[in-house]
Protein backbone atom coordinates (compact mmCIF):
# COMPACT_ATOMS: atom_id res chain seq x y z
CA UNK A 1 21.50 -1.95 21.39
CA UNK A 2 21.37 0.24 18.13
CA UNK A 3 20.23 3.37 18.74
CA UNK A 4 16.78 4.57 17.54
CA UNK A 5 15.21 7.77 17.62
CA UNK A 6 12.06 9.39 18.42
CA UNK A 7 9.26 9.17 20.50
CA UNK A 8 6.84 6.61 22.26
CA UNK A 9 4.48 6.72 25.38
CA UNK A 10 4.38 4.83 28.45
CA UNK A 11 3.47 1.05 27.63
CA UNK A 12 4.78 1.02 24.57
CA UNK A 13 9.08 0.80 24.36
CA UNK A 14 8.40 -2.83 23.18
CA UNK A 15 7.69 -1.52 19.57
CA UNK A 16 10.78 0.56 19.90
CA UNK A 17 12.52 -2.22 21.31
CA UNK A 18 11.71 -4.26 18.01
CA UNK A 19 12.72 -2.19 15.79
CA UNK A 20 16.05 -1.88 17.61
CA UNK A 21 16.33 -5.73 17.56
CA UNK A 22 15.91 -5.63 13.80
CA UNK A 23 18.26 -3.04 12.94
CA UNK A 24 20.75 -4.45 15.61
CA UNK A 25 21.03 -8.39 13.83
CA UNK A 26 21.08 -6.86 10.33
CA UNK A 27 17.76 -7.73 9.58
CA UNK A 28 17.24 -3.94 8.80
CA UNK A 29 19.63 -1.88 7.19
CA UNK A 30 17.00 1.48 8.12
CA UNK A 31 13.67 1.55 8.80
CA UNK A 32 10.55 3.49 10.65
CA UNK A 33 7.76 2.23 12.91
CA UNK A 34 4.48 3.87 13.71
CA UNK A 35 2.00 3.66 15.92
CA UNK A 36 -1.42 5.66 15.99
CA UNK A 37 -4.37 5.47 18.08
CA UNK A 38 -7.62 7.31 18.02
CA UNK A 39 -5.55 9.47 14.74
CA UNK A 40 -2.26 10.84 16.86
CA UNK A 41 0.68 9.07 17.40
CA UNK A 42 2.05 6.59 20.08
CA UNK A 43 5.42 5.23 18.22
CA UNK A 44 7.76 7.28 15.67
CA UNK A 45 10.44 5.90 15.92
CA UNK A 46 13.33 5.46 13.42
CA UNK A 47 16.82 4.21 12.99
CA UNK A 48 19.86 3.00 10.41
CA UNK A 49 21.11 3.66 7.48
CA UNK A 50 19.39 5.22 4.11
CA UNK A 51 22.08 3.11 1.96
CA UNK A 52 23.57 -0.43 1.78
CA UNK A 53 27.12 1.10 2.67
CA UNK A 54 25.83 2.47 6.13
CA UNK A 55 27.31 5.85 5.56
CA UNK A 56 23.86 7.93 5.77
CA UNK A 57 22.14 7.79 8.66
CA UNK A 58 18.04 7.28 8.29
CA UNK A 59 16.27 10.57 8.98
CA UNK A 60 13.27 11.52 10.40
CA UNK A 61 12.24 12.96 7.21
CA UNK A 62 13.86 9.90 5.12
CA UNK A 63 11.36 8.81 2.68
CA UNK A 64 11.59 5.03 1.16
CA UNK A 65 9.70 3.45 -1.96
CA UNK A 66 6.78 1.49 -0.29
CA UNK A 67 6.25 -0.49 -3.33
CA UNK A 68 2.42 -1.72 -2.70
CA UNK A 69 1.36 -0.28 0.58
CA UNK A 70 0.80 3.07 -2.18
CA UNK A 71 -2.45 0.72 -3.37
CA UNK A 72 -3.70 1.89 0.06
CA UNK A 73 -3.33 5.38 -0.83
CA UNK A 74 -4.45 5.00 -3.50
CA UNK A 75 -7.38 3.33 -2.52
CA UNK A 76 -8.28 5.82 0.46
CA UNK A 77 -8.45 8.28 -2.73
CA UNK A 78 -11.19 6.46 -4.42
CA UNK A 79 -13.31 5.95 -1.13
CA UNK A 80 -13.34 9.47 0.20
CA UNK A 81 -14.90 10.62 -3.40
CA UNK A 82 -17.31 7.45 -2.83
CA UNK A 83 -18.30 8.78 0.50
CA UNK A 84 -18.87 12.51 -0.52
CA UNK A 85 -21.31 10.76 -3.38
CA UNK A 86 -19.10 11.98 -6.45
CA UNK A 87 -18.52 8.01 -7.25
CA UNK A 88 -20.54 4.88 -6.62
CA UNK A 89 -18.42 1.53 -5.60
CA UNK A 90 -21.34 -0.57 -7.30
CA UNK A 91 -21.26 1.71 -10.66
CA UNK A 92 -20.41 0.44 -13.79
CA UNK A 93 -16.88 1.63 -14.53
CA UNK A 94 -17.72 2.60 -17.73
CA UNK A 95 -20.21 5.19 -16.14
CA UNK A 96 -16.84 7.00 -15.37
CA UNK A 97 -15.13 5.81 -18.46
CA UNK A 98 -17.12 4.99 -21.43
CA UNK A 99 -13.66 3.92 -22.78
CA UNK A 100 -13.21 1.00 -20.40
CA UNK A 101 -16.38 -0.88 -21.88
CA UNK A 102 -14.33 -2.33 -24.59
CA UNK A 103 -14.32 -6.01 -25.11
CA UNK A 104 -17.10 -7.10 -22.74
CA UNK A 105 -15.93 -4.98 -19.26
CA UNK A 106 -19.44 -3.13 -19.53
CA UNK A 107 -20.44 -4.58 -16.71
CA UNK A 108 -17.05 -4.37 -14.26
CA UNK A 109 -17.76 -2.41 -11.60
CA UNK A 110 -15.45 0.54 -9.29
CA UNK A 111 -15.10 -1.88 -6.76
CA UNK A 112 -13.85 -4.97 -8.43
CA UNK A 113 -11.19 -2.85 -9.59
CA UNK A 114 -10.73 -1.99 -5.69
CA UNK A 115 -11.07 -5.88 -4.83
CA UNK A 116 -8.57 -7.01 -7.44
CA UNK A 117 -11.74 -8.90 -9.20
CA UNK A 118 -11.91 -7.19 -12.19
CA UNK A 119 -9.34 -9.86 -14.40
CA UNK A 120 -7.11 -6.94 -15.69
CA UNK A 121 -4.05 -8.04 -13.36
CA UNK A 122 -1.69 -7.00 -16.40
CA UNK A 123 -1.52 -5.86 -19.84
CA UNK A 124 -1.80 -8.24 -22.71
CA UNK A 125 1.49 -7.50 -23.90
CA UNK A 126 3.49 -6.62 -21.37
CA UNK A 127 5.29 -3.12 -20.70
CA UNK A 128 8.89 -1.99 -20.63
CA UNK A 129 9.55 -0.04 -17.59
CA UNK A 130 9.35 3.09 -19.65
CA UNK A 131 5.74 2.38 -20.42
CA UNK A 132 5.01 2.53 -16.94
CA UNK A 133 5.78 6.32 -16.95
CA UNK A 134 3.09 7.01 -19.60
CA UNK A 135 -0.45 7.29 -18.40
CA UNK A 136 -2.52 7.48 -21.14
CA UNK A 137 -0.99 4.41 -23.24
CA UNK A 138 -0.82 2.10 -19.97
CA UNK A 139 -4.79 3.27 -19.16
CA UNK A 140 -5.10 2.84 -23.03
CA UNK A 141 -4.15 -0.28 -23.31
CA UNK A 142 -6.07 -1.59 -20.07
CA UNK A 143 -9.56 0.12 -21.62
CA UNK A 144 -9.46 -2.06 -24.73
CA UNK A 145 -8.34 -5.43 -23.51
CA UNK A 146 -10.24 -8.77 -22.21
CA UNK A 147 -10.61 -9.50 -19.00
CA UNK A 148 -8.44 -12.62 -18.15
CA UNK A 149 -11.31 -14.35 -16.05
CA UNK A 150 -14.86 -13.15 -15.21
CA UNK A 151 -14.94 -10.23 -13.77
CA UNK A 152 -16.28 -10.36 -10.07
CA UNK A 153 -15.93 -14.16 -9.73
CA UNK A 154 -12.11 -14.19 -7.97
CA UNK A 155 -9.34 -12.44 -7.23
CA UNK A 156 -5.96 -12.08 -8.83
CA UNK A 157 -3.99 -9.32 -8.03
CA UNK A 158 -3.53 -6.37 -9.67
CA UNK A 159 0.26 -5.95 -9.19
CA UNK A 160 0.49 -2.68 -11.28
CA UNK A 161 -2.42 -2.28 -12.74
CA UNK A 162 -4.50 -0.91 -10.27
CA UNK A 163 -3.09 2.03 -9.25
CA UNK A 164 -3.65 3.25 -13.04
CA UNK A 165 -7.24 1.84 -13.03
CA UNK A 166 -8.58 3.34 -10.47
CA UNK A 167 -6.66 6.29 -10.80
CA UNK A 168 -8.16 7.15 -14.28
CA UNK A 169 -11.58 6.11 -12.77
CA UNK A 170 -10.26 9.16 -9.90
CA UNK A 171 -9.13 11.54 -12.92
CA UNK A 172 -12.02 11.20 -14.77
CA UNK A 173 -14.54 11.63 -11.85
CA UNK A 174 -12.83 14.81 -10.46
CA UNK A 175 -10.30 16.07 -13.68
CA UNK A 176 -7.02 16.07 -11.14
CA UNK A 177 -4.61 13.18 -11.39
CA UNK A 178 -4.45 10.48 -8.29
CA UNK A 179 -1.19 11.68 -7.68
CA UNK A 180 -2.87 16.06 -7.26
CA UNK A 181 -5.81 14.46 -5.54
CA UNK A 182 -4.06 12.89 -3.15
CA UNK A 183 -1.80 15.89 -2.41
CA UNK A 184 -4.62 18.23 -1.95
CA UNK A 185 -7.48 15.82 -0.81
CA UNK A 186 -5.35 13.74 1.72
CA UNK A 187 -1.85 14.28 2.77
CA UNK A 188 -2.22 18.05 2.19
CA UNK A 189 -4.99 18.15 5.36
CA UNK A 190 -3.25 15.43 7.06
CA UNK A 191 0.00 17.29 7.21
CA UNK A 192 1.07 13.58 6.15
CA UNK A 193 4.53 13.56 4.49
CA UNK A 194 3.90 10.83 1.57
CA UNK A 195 3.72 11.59 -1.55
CA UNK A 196 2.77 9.54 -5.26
CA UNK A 197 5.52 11.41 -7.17
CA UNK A 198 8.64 12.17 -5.81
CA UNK A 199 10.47 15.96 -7.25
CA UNK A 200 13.72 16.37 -7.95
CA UNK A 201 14.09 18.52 -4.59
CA UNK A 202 13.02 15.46 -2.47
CA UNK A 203 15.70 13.40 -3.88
CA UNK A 204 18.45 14.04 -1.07
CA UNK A 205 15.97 12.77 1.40
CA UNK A 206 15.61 9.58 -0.56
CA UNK A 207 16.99 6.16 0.51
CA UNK A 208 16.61 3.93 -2.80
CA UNK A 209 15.74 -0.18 -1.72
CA UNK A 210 18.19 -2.28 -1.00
CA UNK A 211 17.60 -5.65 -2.96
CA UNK A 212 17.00 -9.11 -1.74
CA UNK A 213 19.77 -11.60 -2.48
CA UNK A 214 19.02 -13.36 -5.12
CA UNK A 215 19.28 -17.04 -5.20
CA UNK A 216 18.20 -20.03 -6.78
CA UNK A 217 16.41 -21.60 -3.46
CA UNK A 218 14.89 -18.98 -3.51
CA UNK A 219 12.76 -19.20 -6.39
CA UNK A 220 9.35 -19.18 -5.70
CA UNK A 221 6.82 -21.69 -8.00
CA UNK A 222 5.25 -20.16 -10.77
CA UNK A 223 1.75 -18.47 -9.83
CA UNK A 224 -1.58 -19.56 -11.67
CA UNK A 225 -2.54 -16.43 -13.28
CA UNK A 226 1.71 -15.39 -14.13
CA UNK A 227 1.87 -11.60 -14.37
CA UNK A 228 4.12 -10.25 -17.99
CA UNK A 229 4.90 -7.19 -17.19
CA UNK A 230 8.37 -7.83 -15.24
CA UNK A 231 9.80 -4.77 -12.64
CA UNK A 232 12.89 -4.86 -10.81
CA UNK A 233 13.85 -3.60 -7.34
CA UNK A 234 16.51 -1.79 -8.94
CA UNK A 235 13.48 0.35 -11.20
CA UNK A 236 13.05 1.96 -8.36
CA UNK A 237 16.26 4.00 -8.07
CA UNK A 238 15.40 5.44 -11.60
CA UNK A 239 14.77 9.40 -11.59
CA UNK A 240 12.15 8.50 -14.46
CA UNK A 241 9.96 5.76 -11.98
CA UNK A 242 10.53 8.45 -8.99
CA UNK A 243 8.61 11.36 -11.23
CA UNK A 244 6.21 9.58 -12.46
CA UNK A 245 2.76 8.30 -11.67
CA UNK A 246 2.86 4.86 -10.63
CA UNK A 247 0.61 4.48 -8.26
CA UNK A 248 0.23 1.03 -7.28
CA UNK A 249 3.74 0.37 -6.08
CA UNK A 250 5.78 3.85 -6.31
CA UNK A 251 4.71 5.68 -3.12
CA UNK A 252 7.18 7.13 -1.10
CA UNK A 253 7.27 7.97 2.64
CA UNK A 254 8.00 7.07 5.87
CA UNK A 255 5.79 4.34 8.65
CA UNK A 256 5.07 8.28 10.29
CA UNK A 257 3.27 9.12 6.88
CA UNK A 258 1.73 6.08 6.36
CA UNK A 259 -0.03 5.68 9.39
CA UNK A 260 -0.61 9.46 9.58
CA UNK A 261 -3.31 8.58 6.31
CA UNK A 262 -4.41 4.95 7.00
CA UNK A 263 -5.54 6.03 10.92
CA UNK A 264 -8.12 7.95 9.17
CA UNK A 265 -9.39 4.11 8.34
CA UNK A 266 -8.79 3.05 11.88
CA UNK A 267 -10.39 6.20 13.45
CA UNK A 268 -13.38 5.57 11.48
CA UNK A 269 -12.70 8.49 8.82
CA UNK A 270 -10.94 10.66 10.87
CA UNK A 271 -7.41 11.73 12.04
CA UNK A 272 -5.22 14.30 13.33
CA UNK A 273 -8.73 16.75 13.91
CA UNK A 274 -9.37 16.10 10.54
CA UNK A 275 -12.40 14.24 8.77
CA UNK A 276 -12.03 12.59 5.65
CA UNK A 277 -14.86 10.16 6.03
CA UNK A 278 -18.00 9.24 7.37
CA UNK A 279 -18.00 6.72 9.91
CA UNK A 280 -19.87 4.66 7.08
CA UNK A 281 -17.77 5.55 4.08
CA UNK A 282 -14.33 4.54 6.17
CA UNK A 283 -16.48 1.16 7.17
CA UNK A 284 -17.01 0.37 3.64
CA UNK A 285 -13.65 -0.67 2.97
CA UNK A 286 -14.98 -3.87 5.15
CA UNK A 287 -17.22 -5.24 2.59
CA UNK A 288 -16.25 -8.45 1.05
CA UNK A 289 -14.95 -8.64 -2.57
CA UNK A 290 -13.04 -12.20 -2.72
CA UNK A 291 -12.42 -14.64 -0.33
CA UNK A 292 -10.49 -17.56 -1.69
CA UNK A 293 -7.14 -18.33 -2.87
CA UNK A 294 -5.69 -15.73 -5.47
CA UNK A 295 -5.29 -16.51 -8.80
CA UNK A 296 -1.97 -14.82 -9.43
CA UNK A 297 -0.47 -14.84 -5.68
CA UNK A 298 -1.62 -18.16 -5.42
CA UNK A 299 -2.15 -17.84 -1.89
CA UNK A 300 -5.63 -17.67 0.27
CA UNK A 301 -6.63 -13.98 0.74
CA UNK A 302 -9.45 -12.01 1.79
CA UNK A 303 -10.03 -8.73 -0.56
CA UNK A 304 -11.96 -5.77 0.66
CA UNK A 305 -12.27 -2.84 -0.81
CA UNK A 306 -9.37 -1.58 -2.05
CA UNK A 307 -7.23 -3.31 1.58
CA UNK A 308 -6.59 -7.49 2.29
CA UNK A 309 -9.08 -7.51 5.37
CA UNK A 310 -8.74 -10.06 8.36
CA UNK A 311 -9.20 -14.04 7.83
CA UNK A 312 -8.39 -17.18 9.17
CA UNK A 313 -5.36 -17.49 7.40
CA UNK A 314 -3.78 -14.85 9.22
CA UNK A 315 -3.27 -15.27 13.12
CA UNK A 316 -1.13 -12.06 13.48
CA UNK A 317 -4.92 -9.67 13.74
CA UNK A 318 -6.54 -10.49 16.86
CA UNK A 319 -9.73 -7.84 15.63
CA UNK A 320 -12.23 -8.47 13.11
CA UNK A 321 -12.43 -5.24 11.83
CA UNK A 322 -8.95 -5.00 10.60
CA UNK A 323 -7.70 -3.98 7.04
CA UNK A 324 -3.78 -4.18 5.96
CA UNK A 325 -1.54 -4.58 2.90
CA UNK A 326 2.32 -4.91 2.70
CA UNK A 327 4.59 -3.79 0.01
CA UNK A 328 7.12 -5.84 -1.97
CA UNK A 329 10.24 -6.32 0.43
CA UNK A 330 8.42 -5.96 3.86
CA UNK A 331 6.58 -2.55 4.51
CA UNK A 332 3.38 -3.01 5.78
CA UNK A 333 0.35 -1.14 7.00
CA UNK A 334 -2.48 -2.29 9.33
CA UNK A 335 -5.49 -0.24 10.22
CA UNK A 336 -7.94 -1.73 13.06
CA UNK A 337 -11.29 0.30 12.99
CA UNK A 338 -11.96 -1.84 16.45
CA UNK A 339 -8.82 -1.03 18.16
CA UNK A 340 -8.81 2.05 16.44
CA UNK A 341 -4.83 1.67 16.21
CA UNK A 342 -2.91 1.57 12.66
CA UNK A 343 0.45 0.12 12.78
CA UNK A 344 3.62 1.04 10.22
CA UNK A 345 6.51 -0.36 9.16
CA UNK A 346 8.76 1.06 6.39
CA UNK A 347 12.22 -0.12 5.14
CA UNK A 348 14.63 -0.08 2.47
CA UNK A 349 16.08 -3.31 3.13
CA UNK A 350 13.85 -6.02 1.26
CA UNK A 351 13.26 -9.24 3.00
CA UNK A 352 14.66 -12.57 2.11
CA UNK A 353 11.40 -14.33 1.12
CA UNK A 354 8.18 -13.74 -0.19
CA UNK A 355 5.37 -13.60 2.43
CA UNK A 356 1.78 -12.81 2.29
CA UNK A 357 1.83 -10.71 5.01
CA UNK A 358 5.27 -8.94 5.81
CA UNK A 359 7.76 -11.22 7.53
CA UNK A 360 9.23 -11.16 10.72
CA UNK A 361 10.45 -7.58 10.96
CA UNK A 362 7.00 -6.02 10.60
CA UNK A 363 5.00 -9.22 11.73
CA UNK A 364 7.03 -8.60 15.11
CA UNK A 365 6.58 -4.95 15.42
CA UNK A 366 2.73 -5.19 15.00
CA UNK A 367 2.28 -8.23 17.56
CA UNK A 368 4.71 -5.53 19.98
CA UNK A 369 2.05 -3.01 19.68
CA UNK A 370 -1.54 -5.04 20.26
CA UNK A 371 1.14 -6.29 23.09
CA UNK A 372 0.97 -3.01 24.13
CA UNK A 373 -2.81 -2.11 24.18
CA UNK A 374 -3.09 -5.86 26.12
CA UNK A 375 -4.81 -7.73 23.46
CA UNK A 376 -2.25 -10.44 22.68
């Protein structure tokens, strides 16, 4: 069996054993698994290659884009300054942003922004890629456009507009960028290596995605709500994405750092010693935003705030108290404030489909570990 490296207690080899399987049949080129309880860890484990040619072994300090498990991060961001009272959830926007109350979004709130409800899932005219790296036109743009439906009434997610949403709402409620904030506010007490820029001195630790074969079987239909702004997997190798903010889908770290931050969810605000929430504040991520089939992913989803949060369209989440999001390709996070376990999966190889909620790689590894704590 391929090797993998790191550690895991007693109980719990199955996880390790998974993502062995994975990278052994080729359905992972590299990749990391975590597993934390109570905020300290039970699986790192890691194994592969950080490129397609298998010539650089994966790390444990390898970092990966994790496309749109950063809206997580991103989200965690907005909640902590929520929970210290510096933002309210159920405030205008514009309270925050006078800006934003262009064309009728007066009344759009912080958390429909957080609950993908607040019909900005894209910009009128859509971006270039280069766009993307400029903050103040792409918040710009968003403060003086329409919303696409009624704000508050559905969902339709906010691909890659979120992460510049609420990260102006985060700028202009504490003057730092998301990108600083998170550094100093979250990973920086954490000791969590993931980070919403990546420097040119973190570049040799990188592994860039591998892309998804392309086919034309596998074309998916056309969603209801089609997004305009188009982004490659190949965007991602750019030097120009990797600097800038982006912070929706350009993240970058390992499963180690992801559930190093989200167990502060799953631990009920706190993690590693460290408190970043009330018990309250990391429970309020649980309150319902939309619960109904998404008007651009076309597919039934359950929004909290700022996470997807458990339904009965997903039988993978045994716990009702259970928040998650994947990324494009496969990575995926899940945090269960009843189990008080978070679950990661990170990967440069992107799967073969599209799926809702990752695919077999990281659908298997999180059924290994509630294995493991003897709840499936």
């Amino acid at each position: 069996m391929t090797m993998v490296h790191g550690t895991w207690r007693d109980g719990f080899a199955e996880v390790r054993d998974v993502l062995a399987a994975n990278l052994e049949s080729g359905l992972d080129v590299g990749a990391s698994v975590a597993v934390y309880l109570d905020g300290e860890p039970a699986v790192d484990v890691w194994g592969g290659y950080e490129d397609a040619a298998r010539t650089r072994p994966w790390r444990r300090d390898t970092v990966t884009t994790v496309w749109s498990v950063t809206k997580t991060m991103t989200a965690l961001c907005a909640l902590i300054l929520a929970d210290r009272g510096a933002l309210r959830l159920d405030a205008p926007v514009a309270r925050y942003w006078p800006e934003f109350a262009a064309a009728g979004k007066d009344g759009v709130e912080v958390r429909h922004l957080l609950g993908h409800t607040a019909g900005l899932p894209d910009w009128d005219e859509p971006l270039a890629v280069e766009d993307l790296y400029d903050w103040d036109k792409a918040t710009a743009l968003l403060a003086r456009q329409a919303p696409w439906w009624t704000p508050g009434t559905a969902s339709g997610y906010h691909a890659l507009t979120q992460g510049y949403l609420v990260g102006e709402v985060v700028r202009r409620v504490c003057g730092r960028s998301i990108g600083t904030f998170f550094a100093e506010e979250v990973a920086g007490p954490l000791g969590a290596d993931f980070h919403l820029t990546l420097g040119p001195e973190q570049d040799h630790r990188f592994a860039p995605i591998i892309p998804r074969e392309r086919s034309a079987s596998a074309a998916a239909p056309p969603p209801p709500v089609p997004l305009r702004t188009i982004v490659t997997p190949e965007d991602s190798w750019r030097a120009g994405w990797r600097r800038a903010e982006i912070p929706a889908v350009a993240g970058y770290g390992n499963a180690r750092s992801v559930a190093a931050v989200q167990s502060v969810l799953a631990g009920g605000g706190a993690a590693g010693g460290r408190r970043l929430l009330s018990e309250a504040g990391a429970r309020a991520t649980l309150s319902v935003q939309a619960d109904g089939v998404d008007l651009v992913l076309g597919a039934p989803l359950r929004f909290g705030v700022g996470y997807g949060l458990n339904s009965t369209d997903i039988d993978l989440l045994p716990n009702p108290d259970t928040c998650w999001w994947d990324g494009w390709g496969g990575s995926v996070v899940v945090a269960d404030l009843d189990a008080r376990m978070c679950v990661a999966y990170v990967m440069n190889r992107m799967r073969a489909r599209e799926y809702v909620i990752g695919d077999r790689r990281g659908t298997s590894v999180i059924a290994a570990a509630y294995r493991a704590l003897g709840t499936r």
